[in-house]
Protein backbone atom coordinates (compact mmCIF):
# COMPACT_ATOMS: atom_id res chain seq x y z
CA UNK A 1 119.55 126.61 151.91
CA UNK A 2 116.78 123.38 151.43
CA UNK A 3 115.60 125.72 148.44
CA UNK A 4 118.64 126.75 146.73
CA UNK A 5 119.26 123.01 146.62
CA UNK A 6 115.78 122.37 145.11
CA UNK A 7 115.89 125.14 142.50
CA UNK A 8 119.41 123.57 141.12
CA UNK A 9 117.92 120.07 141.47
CA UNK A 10 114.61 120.84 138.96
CA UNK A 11 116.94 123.04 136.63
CA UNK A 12 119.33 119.88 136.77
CA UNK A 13 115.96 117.60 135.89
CA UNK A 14 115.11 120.22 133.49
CA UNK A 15 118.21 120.01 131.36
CA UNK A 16 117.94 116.90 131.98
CA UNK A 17 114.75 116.42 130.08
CA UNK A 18 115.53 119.14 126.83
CA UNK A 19 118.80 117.30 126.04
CA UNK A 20 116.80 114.06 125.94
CA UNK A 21 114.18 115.42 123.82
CA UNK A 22 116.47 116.79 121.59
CA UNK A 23 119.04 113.51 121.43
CA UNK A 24 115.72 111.57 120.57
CA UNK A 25 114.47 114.25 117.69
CA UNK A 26 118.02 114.05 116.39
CA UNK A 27 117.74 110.46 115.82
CA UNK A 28 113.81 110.69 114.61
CA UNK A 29 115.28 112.82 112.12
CA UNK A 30 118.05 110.56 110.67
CA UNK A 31 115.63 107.41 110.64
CA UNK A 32 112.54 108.21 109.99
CA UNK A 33 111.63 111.33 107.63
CA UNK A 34 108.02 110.87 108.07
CA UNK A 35 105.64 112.65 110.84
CA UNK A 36 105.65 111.12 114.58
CA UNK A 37 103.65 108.08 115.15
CA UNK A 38 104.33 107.33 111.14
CA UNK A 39 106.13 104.08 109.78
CA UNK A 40 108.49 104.52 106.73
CA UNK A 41 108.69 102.29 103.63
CA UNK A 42 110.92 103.80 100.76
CA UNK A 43 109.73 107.16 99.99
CA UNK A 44 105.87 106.64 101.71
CA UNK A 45 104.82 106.80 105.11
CA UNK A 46 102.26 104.58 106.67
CA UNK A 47 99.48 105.08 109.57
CA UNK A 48 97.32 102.38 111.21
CA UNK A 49 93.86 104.44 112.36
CA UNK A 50 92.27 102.42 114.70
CA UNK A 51 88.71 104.30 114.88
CA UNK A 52 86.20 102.65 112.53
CA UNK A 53 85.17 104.95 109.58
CA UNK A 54 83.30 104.19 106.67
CA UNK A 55 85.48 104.20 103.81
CA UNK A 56 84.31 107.71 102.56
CA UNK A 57 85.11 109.33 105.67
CA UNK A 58 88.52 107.15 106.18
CA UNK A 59 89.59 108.77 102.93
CA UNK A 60 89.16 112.60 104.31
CA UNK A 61 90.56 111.86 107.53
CA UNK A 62 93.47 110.44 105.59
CA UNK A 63 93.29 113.61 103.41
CA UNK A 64 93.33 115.94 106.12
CA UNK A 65 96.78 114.17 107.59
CA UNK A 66 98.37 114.87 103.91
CA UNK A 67 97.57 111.58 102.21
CA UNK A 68 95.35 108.79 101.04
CA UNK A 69 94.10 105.47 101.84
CA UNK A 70 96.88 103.03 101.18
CA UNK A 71 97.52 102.09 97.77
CA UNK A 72 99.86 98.49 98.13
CA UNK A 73 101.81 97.94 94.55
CA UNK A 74 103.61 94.71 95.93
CA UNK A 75 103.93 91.66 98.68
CA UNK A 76 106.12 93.76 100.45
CA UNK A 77 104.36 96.87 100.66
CA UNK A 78 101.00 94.73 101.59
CA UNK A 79 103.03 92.90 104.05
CA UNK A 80 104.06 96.27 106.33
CA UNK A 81 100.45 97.02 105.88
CA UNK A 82 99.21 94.06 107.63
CA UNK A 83 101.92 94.37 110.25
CA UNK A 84 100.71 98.03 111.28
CA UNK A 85 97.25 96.23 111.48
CA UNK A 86 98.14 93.63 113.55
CA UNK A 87 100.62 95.95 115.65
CA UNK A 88 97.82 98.97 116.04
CA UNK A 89 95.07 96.54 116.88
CA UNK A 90 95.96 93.52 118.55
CA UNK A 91 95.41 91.43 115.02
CA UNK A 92 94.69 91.66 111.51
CA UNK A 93 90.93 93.15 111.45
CA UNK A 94 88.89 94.18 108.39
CA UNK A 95 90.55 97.41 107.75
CA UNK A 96 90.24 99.19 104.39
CA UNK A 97 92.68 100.13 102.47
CA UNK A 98 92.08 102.95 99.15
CA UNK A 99 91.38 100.38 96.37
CA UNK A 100 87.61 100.73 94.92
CA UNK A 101 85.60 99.75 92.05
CA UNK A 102 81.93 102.43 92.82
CA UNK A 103 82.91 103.85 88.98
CA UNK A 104 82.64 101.17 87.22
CA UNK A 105 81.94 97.30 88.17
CA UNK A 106 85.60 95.58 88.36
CA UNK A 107 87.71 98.01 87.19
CA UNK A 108 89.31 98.74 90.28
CA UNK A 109 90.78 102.33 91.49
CA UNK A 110 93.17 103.87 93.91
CA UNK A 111 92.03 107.25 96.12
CA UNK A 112 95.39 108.26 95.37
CA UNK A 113 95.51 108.11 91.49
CA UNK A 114 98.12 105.43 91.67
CA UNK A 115 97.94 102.82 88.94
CA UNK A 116 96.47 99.61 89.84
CA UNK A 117 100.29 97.46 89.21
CA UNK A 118 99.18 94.44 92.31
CA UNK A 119 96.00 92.85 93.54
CA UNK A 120 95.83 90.15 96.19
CA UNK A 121 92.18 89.18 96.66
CA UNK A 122 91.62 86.02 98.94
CA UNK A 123 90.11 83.30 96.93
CA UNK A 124 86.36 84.16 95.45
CA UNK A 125 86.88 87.85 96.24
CA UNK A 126 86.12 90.77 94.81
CA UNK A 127 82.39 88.87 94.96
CA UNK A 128 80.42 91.98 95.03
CA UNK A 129 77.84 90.28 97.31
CA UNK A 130 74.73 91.85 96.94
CA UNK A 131 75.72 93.93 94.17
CA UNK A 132 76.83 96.69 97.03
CA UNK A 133 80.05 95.55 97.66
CA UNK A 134 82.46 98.69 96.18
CA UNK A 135 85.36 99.15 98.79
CA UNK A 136 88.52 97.01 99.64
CA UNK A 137 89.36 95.80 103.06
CA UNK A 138 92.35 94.03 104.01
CA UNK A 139 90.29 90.82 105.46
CA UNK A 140 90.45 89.61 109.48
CA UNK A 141 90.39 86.13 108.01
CA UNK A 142 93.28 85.85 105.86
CA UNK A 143 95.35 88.87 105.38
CA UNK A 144 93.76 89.59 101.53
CA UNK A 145 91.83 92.11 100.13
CA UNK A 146 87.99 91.29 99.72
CA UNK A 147 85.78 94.06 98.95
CA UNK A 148 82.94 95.49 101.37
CA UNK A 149 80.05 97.58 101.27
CA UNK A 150 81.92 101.11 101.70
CA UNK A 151 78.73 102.69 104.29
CA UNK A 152 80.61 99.71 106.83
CA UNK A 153 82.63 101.21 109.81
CA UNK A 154 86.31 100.11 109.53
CA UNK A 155 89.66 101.18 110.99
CA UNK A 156 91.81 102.38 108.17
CA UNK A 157 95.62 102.70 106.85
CA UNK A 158 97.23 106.14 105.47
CA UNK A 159 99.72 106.68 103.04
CA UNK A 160 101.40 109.88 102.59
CA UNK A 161 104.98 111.00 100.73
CA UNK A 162 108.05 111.27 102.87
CA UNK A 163 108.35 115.28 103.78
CA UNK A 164 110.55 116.33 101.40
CA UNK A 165 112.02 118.59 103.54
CA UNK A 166 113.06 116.57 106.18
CA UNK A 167 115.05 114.31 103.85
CA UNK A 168 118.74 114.83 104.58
């Protein structure tokens, strides 16, 4: 009798659990049309990587998850971006993002192809200390970009397109 009672009471727990899951994947759905763990602005979706990479091997990581570093076009795009940073580690830490300048001194690039529309350097930055200072990094300091030698380790945001084919 004790296991009759036990069977029902894990199929109950089991049910239980599948019509949760699916209640919750409903709602994922209707908010969010990006991939799990992902933060939607508009028609992109965003991802804070916490391990340090250096920028060359934050942009194929980001590649292999179907995007690019982030490109930021405005305040309020560069604003979520620091918020992911400070909600994925803790703070606002030197993190890059995909703006660079290694093709030509100045002239300033997206990984993505996007068109360079918004810059928001702290003040005295890009510097190009050294004269090996290619890659952009949202700064620990202040929030704005300053550029970095791209061989240093840095956690990284994504940017990818909302999956088309989740859109409702």
């Amino acid at each position: 009798m004790k296991t009759a009672k036990m069977a029902r009471l894990h199929l109950l727990f089991a049910l239980c659990g599948i019509i949760a899951l699916a209640q919750a994947r409903s709602r994922y759905k209707k908010d969010n049309n990006c991939p799990e763990g992902w933060t939607q602005l508009d028609k992109y979706c965003y991802i804070y990587q916490h391990d340090p990479r250096s920028f060359r091997d934050a942009e194929s990581i980001c590649n292999i998850l179907g995007g690019n570093l982030v490109s930021i076009n405005s305040l309020k795009e560069h604003a979520v971006v620091v918020e992911l940073i400070r909600e994925g580690a803790g703070a606002v830490v030197d993190t890059w993002i995909g703006s660079h300048d290694a093709i030509e001194e100045d002239d300033f690039v997206w990984t993505d192809g996007e068109v360079v529309n918004f810059r928001n350097f702290g003040a005295g930055q890009p510097d190009n200390a050294g004269g090996v200072e290619d890659c952009v990094e949202i700064g620990a300091d202040d929030s704005l970009w300053d550029d970095d030698e791209c061989s240093e380790a840095n956690p990284f945001v994504c940017i990818r397109p909302v999956d088309k084919k989740d859109c409702h």
